[in-house]
PDB file of N, CA and C in Angstrom:
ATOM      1  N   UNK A   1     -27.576 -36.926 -27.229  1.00  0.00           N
ATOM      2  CA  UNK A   1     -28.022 -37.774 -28.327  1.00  0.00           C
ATOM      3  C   UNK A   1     -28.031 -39.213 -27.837  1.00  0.00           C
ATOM      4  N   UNK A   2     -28.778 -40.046 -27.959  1.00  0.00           N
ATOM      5  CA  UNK A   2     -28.965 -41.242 -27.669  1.00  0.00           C
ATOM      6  C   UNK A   2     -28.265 -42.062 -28.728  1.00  0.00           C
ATOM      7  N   UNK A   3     -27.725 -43.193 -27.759  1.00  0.00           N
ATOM      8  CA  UNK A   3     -26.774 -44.301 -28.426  1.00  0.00           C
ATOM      9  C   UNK A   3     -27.309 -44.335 -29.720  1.00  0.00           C
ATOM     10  N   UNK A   4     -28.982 -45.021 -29.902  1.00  0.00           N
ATOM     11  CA  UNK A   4     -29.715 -45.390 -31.529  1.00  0.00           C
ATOM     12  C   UNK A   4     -29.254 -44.546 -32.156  1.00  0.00           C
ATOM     13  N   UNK A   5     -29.776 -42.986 -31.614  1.00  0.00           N
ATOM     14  CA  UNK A   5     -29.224 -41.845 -32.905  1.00  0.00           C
ATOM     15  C   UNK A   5     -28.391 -41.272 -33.132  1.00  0.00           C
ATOM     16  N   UNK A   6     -27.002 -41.985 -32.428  1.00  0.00           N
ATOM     17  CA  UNK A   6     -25.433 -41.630 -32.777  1.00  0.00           C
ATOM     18  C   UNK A   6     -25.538 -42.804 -33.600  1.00  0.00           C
ATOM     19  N   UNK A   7     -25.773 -43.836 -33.547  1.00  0.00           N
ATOM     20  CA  UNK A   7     -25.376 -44.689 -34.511  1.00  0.00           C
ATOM     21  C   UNK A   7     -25.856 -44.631 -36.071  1.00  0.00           C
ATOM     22  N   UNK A   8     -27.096 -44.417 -35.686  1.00  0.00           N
ATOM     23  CA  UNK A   8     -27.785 -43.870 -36.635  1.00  0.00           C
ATOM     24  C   UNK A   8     -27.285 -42.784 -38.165  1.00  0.00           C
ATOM     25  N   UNK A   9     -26.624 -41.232 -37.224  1.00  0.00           N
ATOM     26  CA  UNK A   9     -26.231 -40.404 -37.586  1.00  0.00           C
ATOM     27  C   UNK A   9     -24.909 -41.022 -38.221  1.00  0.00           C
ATOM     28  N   UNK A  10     -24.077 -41.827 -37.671  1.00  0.00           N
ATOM     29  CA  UNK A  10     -22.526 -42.272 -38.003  1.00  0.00           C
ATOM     30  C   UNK A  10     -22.773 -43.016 -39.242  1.00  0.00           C
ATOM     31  N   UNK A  11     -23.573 -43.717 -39.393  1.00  0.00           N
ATOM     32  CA  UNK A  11     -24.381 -44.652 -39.963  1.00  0.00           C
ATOM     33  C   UNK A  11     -24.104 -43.458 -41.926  1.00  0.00           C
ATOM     34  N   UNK A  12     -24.872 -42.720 -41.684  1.00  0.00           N
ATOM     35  CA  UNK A  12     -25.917 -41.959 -42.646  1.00  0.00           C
ATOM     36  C   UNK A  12     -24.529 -41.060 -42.984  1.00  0.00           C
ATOM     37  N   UNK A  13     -23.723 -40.771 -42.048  1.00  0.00           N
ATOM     38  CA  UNK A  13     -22.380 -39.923 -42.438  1.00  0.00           C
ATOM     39  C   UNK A  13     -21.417 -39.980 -43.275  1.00  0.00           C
ATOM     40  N   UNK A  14     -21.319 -42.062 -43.733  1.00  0.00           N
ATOM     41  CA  UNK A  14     -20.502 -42.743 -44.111  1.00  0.00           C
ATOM     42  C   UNK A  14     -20.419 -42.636 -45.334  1.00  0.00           C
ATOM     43  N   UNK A  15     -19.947 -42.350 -46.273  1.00  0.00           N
ATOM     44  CA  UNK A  15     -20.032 -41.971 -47.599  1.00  0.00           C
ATOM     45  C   UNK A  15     -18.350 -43.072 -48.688  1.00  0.00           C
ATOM     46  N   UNK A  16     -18.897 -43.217 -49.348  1.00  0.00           N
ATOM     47  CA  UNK A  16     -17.961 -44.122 -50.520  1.00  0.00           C
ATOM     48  C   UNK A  16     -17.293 -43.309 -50.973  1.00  0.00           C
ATOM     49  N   UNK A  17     -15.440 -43.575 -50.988  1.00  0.00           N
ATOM     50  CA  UNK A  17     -14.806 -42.577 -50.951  1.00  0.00           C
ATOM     51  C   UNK A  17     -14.400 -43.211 -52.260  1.00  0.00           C
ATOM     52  N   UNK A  18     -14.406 -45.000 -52.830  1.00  0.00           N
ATOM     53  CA  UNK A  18     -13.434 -45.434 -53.928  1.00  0.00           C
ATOM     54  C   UNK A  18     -14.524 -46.846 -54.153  1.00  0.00           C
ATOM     55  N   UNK A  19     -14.508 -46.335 -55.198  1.00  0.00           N
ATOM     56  CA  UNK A  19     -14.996 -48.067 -55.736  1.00  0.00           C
ATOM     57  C   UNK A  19     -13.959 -48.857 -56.633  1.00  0.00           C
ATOM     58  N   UNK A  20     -13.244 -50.110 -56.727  1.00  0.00           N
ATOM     59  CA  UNK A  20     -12.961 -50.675 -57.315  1.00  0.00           C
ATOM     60  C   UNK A  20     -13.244 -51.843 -58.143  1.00  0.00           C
ATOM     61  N   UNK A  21     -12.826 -52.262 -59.016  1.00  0.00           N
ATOM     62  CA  UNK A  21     -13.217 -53.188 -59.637  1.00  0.00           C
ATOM     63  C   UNK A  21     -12.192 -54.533 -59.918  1.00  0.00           C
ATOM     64  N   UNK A  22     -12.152 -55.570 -59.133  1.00  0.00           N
ATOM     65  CA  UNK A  22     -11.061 -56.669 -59.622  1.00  0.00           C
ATOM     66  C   UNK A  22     -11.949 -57.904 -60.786  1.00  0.00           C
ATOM     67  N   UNK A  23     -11.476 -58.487 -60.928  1.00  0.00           N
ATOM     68  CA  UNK A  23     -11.743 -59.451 -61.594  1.00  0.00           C
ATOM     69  C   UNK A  23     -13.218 -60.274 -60.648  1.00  0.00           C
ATOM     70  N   UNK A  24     -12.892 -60.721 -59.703  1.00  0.00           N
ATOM     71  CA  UNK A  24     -13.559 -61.343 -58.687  1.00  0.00           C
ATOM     72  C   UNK A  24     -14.421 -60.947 -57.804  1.00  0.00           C
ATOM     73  N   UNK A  25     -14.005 -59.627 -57.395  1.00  0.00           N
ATOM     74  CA  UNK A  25     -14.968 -58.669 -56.217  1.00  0.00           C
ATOM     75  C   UNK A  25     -14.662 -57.360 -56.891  1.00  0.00           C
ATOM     76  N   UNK A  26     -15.910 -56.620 -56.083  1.00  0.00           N
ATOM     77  CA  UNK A  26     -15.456 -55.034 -56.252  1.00  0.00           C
ATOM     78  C   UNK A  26     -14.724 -54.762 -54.822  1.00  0.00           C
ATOM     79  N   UNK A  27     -14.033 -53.522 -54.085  1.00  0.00           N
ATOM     80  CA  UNK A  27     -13.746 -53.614 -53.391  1.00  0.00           C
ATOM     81  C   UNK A  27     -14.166 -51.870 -52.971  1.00  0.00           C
ATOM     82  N   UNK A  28     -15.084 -51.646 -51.946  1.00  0.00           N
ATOM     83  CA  UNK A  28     -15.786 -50.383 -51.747  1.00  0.00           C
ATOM     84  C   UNK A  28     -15.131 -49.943 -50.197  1.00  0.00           C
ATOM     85  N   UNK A  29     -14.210 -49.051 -50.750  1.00  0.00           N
ATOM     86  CA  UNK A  29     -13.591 -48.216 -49.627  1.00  0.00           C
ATOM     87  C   UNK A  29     -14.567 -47.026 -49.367  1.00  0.00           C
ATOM     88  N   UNK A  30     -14.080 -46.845 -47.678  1.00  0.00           N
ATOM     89  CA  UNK A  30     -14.992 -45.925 -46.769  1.00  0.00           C
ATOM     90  C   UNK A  30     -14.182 -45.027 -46.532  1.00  0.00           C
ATOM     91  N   UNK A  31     -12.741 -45.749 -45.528  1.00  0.00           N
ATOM     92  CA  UNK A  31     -12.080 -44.948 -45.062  1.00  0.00           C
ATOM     93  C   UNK A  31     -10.777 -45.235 -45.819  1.00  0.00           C
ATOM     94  N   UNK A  32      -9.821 -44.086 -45.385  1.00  0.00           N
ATOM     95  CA  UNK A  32      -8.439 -44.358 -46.143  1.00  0.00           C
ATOM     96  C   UNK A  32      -7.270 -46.006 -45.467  1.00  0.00           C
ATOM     97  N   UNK A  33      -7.140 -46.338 -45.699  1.00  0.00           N
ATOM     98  CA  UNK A  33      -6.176 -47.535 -44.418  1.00  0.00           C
ATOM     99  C   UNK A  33      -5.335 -47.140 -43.395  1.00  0.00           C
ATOM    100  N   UNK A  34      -4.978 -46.150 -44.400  1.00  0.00           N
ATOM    101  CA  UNK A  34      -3.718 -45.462 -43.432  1.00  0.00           C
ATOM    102  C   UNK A  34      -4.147 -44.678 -42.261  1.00  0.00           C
ATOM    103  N   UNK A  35      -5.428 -44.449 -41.769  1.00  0.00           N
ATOM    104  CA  UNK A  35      -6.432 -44.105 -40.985  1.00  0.00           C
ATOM    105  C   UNK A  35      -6.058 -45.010 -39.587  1.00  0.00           C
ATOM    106  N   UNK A  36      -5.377 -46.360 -39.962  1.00  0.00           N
ATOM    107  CA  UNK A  36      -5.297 -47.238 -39.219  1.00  0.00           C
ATOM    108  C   UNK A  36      -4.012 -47.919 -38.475  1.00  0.00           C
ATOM    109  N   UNK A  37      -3.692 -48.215 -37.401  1.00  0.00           N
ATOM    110  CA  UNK A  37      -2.419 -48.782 -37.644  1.00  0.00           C
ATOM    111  C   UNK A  37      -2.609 -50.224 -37.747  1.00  0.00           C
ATOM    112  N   UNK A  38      -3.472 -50.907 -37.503  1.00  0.00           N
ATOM    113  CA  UNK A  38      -3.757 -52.630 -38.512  1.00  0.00           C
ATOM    114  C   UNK A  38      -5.273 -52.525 -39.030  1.00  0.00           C
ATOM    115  N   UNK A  39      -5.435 -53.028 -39.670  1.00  0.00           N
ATOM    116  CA  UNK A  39      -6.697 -53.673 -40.113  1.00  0.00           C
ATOM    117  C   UNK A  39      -6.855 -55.434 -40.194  1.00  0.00           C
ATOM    118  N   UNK A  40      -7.941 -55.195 -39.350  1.00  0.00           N
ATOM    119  CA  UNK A  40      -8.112 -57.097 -39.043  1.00  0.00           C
ATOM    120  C   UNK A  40      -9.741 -56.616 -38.831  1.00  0.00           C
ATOM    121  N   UNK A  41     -10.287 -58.063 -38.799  1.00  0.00           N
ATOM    122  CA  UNK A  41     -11.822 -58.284 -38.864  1.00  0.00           C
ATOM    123  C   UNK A  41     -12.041 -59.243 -37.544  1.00  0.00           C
ATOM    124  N   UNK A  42     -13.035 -58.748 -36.675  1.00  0.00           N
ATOM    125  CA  UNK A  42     -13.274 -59.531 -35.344  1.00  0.00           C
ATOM    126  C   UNK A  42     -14.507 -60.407 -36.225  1.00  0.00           C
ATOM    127  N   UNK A  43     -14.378 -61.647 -35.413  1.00  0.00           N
ATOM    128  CA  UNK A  43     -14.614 -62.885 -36.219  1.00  0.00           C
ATOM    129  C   UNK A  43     -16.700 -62.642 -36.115  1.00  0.00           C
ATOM    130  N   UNK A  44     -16.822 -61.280 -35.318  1.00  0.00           N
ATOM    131  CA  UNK A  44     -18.695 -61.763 -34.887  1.00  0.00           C
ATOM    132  C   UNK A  44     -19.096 -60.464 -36.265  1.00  0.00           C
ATOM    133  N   UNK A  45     -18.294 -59.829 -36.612  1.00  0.00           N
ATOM    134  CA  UNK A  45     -18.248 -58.805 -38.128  1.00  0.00           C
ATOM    135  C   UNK A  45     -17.781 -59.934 -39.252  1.00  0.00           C
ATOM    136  N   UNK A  46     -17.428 -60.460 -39.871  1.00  0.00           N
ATOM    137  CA  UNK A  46     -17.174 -61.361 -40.640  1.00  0.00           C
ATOM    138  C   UNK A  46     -18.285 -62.812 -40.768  1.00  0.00           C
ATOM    139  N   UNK A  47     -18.717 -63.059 -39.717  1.00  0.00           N
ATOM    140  CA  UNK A  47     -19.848 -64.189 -39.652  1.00  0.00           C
ATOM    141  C   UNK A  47     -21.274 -63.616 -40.149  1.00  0.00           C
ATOM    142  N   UNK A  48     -21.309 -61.793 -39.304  1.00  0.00           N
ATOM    143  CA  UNK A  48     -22.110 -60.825 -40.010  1.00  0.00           C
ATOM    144  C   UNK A  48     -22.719 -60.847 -41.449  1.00  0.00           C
ATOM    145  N   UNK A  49     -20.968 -60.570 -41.500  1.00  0.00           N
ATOM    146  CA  UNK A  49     -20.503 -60.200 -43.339  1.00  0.00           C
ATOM    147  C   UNK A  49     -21.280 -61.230 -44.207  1.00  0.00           C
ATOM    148  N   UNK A  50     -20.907 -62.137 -43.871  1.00  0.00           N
ATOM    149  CA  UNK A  50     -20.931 -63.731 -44.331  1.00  0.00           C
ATOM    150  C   UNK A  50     -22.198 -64.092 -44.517  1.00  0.00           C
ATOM    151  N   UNK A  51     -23.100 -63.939 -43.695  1.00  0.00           N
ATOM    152  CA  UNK A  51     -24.458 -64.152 -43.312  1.00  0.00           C
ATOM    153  C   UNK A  51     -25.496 -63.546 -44.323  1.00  0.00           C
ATOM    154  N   UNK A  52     -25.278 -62.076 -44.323  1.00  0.00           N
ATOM    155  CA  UNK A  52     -25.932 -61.186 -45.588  1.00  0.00           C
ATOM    156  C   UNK A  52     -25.594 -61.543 -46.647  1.00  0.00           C
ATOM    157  N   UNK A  53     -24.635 -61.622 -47.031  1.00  0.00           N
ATOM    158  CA  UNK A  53     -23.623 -61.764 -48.793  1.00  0.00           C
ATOM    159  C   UNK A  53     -22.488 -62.354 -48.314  1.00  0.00           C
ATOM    160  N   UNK A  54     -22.981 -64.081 -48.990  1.00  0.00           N
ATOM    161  CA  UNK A  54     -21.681 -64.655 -49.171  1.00  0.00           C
ATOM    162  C   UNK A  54     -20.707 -64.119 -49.848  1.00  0.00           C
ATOM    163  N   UNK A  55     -19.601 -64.724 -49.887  1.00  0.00           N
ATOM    164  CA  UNK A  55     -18.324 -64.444 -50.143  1.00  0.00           C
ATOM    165  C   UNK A  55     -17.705 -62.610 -50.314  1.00  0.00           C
ATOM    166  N   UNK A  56     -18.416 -62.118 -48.865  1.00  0.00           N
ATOM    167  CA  UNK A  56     -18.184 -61.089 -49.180  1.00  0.00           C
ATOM    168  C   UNK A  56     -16.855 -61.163 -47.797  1.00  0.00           C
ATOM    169  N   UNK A  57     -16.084 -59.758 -47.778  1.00  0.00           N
ATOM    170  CA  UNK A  57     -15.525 -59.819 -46.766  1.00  0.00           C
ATOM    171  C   UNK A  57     -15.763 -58.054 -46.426  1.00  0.00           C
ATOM    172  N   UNK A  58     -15.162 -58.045 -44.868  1.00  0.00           N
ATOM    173  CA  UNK A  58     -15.433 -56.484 -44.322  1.00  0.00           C
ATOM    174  C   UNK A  58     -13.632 -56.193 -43.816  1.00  0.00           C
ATOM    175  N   UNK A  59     -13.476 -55.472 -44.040  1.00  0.00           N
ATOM    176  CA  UNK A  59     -11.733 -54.947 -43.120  1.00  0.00           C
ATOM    177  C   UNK A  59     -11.872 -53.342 -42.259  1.00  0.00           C
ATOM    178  N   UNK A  60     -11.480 -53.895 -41.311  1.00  0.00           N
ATOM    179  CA  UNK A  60     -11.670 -53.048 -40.051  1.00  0.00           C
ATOM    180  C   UNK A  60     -11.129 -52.748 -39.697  1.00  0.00           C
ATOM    181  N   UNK A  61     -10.648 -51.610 -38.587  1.00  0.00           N
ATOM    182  CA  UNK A  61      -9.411 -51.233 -37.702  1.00  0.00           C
ATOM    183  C   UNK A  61     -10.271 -50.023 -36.637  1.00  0.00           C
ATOM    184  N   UNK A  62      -9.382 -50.345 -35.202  1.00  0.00           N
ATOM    185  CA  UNK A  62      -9.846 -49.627 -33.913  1.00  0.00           C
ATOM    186  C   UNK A  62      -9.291 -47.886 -34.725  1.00  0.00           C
ATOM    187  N   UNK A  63     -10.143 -47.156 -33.905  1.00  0.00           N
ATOM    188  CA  UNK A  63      -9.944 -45.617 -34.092  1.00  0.00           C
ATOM    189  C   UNK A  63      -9.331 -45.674 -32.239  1.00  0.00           C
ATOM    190  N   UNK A  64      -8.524 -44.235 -31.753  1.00  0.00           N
ATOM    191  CA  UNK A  64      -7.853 -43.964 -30.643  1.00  0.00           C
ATOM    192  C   UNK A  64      -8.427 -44.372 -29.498  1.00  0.00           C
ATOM    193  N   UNK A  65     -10.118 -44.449 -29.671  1.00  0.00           N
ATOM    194  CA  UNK A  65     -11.332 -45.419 -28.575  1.00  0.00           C
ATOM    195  C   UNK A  65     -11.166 -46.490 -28.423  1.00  0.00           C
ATOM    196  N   UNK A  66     -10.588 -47.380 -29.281  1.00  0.00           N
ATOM    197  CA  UNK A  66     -10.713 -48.933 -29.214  1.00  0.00           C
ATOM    198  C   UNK A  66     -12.627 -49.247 -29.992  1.00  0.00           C
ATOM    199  N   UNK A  67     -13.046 -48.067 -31.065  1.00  0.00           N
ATOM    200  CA  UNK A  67     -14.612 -48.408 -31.178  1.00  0.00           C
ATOM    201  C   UNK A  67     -13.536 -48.899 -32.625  1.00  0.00           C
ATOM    202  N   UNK A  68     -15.005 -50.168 -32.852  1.00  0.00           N
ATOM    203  CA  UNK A  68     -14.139 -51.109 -34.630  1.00  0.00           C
ATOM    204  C   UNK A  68     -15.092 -49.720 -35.595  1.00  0.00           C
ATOM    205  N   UNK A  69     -14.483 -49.708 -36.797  1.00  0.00           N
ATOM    206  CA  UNK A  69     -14.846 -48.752 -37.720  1.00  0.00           C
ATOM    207  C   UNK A  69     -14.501 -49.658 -38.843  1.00  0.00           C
ATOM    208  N   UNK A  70     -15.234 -49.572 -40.104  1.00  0.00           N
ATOM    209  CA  UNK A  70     -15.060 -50.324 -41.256  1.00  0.00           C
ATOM    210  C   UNK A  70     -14.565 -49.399 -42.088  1.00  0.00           C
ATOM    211  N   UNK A  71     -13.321 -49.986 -42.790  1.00  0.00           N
ATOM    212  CA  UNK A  71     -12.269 -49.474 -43.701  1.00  0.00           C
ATOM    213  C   UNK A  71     -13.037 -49.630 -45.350  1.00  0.00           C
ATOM    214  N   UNK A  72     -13.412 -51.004 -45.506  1.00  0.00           N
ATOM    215  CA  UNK A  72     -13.380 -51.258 -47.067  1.00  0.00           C
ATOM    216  C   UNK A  72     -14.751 -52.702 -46.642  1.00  0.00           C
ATOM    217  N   UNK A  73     -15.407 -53.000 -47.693  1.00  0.00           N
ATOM    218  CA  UNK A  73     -15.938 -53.839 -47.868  1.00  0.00           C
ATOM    219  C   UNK A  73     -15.918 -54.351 -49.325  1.00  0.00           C
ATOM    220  N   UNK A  74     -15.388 -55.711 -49.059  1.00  0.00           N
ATOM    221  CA  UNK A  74     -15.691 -56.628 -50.871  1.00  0.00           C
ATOM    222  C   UNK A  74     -16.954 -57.117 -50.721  1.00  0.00           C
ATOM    223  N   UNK A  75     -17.392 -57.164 -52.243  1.00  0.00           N
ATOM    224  CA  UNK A  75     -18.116 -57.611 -52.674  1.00  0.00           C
ATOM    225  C   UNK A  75     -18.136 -58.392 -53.811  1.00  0.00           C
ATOM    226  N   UNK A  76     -18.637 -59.457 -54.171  1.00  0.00           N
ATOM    227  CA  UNK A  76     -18.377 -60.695 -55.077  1.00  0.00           C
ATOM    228  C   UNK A  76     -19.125 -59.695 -56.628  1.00  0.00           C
ATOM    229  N   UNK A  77     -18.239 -60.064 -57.586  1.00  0.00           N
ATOM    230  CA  UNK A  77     -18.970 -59.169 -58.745  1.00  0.00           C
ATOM    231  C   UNK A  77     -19.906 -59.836 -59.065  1.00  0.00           C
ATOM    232  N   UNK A  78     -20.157 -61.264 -59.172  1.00  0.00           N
ATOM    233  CA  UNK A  78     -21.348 -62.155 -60.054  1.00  0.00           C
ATOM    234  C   UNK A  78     -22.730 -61.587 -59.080  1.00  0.00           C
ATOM    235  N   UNK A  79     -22.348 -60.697 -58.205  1.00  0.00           N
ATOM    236  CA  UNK A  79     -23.721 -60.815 -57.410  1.00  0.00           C
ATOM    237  C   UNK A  79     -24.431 -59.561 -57.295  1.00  0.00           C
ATOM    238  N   UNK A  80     -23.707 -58.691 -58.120  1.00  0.00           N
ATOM    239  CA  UNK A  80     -23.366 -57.239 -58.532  1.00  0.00           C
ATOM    240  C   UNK A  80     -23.818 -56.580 -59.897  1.00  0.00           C
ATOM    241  N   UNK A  81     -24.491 -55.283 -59.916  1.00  0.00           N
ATOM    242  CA  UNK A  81     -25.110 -55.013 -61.679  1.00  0.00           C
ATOM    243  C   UNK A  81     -24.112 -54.644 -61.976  1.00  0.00           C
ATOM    244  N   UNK A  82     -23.565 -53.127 -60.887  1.00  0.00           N
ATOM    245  CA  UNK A  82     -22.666 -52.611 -61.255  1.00  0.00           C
ATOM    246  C   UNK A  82     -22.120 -51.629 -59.800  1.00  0.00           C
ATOM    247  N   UNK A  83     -21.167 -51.075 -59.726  1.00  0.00           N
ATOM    248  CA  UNK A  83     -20.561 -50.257 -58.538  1.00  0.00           C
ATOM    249  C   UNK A  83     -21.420 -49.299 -58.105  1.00  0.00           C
ATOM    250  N   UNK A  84     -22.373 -48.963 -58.459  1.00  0.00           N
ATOM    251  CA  UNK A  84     -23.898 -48.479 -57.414  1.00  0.00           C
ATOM    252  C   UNK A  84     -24.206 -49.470 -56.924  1.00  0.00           C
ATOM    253  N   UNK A  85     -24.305 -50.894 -57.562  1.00  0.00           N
ATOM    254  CA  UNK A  85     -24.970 -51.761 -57.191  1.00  0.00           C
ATOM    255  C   UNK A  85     -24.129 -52.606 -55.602  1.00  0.00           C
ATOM    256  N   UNK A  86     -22.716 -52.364 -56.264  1.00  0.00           N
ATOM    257  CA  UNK A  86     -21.564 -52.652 -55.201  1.00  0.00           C
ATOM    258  C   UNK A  86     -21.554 -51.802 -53.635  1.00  0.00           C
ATOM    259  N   UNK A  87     -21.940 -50.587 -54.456  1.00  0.00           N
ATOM    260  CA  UNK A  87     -21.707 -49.616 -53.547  1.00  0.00           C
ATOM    261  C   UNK A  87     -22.814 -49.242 -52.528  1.00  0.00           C
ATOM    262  N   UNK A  88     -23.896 -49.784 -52.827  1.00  0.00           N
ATOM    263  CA  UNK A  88     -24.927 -50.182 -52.151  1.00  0.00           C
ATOM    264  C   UNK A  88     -25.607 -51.098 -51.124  1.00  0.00           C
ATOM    265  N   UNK A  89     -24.829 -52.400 -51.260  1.00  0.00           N
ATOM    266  CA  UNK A  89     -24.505 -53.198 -51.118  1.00  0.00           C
ATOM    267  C   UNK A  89     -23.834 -53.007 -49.819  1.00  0.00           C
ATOM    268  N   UNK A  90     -22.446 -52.366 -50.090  1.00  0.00           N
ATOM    269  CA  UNK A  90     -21.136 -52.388 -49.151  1.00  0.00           C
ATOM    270  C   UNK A  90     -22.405 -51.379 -47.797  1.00  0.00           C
ATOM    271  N   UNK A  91     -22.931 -50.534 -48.461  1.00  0.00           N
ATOM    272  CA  UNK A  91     -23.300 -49.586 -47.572  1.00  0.00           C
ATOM    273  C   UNK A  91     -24.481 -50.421 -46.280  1.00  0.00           C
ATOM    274  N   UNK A  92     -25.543 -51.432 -46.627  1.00  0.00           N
ATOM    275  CA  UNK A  92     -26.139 -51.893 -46.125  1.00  0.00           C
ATOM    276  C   UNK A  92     -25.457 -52.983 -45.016  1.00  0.00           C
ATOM    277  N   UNK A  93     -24.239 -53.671 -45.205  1.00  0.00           N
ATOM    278  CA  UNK A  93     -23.238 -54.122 -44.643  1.00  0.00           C
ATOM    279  C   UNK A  93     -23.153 -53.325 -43.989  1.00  0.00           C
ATOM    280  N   UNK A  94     -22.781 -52.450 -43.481  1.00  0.00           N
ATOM    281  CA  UNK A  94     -21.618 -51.346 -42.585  1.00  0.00           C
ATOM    282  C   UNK A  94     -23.203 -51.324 -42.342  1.00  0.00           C
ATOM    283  N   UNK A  95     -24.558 -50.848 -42.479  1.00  0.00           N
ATOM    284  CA  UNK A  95     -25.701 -50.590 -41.187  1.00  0.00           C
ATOM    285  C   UNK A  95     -25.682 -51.676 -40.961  1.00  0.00           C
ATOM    286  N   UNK A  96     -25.547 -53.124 -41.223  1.00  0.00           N
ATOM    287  CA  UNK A  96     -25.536 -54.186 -40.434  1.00  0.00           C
ATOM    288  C   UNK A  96     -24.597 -54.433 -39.203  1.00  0.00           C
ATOM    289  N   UNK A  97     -23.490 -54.065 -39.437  1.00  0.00           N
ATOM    290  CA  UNK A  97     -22.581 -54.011 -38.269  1.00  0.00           C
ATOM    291  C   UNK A  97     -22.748 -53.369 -37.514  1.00  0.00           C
ATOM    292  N   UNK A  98     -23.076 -51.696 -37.890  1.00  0.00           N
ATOM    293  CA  UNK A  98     -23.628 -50.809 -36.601  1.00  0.00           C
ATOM    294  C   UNK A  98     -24.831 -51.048 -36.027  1.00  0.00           C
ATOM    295  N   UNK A  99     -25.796 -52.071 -36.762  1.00  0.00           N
ATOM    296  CA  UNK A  99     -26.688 -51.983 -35.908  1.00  0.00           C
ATOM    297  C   UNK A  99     -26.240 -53.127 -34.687  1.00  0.00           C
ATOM    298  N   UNK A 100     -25.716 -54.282 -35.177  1.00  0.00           N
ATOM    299  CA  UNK A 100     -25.366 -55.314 -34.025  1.00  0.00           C
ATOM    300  C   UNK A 100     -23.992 -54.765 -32.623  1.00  0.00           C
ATOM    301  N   UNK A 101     -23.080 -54.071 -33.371  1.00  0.00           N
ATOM    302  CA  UNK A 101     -22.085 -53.118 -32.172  1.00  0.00           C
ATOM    303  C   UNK A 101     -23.841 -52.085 -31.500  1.00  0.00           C
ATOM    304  N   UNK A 102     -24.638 -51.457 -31.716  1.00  0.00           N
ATOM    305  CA  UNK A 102     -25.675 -51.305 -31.075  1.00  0.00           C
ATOM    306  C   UNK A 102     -26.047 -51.661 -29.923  1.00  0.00           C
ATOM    307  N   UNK A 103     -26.834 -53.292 -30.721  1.00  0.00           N
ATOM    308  CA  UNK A 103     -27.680 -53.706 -29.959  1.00  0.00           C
ATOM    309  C   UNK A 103     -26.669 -54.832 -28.883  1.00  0.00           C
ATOM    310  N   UNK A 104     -25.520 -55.266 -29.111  1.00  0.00           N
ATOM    311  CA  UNK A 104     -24.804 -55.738 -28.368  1.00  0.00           C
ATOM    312  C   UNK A 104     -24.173 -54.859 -27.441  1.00  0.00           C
ATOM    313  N   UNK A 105     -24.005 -53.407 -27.563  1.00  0.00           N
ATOM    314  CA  UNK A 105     -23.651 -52.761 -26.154  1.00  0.00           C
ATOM    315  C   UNK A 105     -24.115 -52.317 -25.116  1.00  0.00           C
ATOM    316  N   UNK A 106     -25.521 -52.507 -25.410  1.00  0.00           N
ATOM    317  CA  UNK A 106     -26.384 -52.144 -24.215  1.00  0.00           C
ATOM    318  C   UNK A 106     -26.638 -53.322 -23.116  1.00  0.00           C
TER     319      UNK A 106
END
């Protein structure tokens, strides 16, 4: 399988396990945390983040590879219909990151 269509496939695999709702953001979990032993955000995923949807943020953590995998993504509610809308959202984020871990590893 070629790099595009592993990413691709990983991509399309990713499914919304929790949507939340705070006052301020929604907060659209992927993976569980505990999946992880830290979660931190490398600063070229966050400028990403930032770039598409302000005041959004992404939280990340290495899997046993050292490859980054996205845990949870916020999203600002004023910018939001509703948690499809969140959850939609979060999802286009996470193909933004895989596509740049992509096109930056070749």
């Amino acid at each position: 399988m070629s790099v595009e269509c592993h990413y691709r496939y990983m991509t399309s695999q990713l499914t919304v396990k929790a949507v939340d709702r705070y006052e301020d953001y929604y907060h659209v979990r992927f993976r569980d945390a505990d999946e992880f032993d830290e979660l931190e955000t490398p600063d070229w995923a966050s400028e990403l983040v930032e770039a598409e949807l302000p005041r959004s943020e992404v939280w990340m953590g290495q899997d046993e590879t050292d490859e980054w995998l996205v845990q949870s993504v916020r999203v600002p509610v004023n910018r939001m219909d509703d948690e499809g809308d969140a959850s939609r959202k979060a999802l286009q984020v996470v193909s933004l990151i895989t596509d740049y871990e992509m096109f930056d590893s070749k």
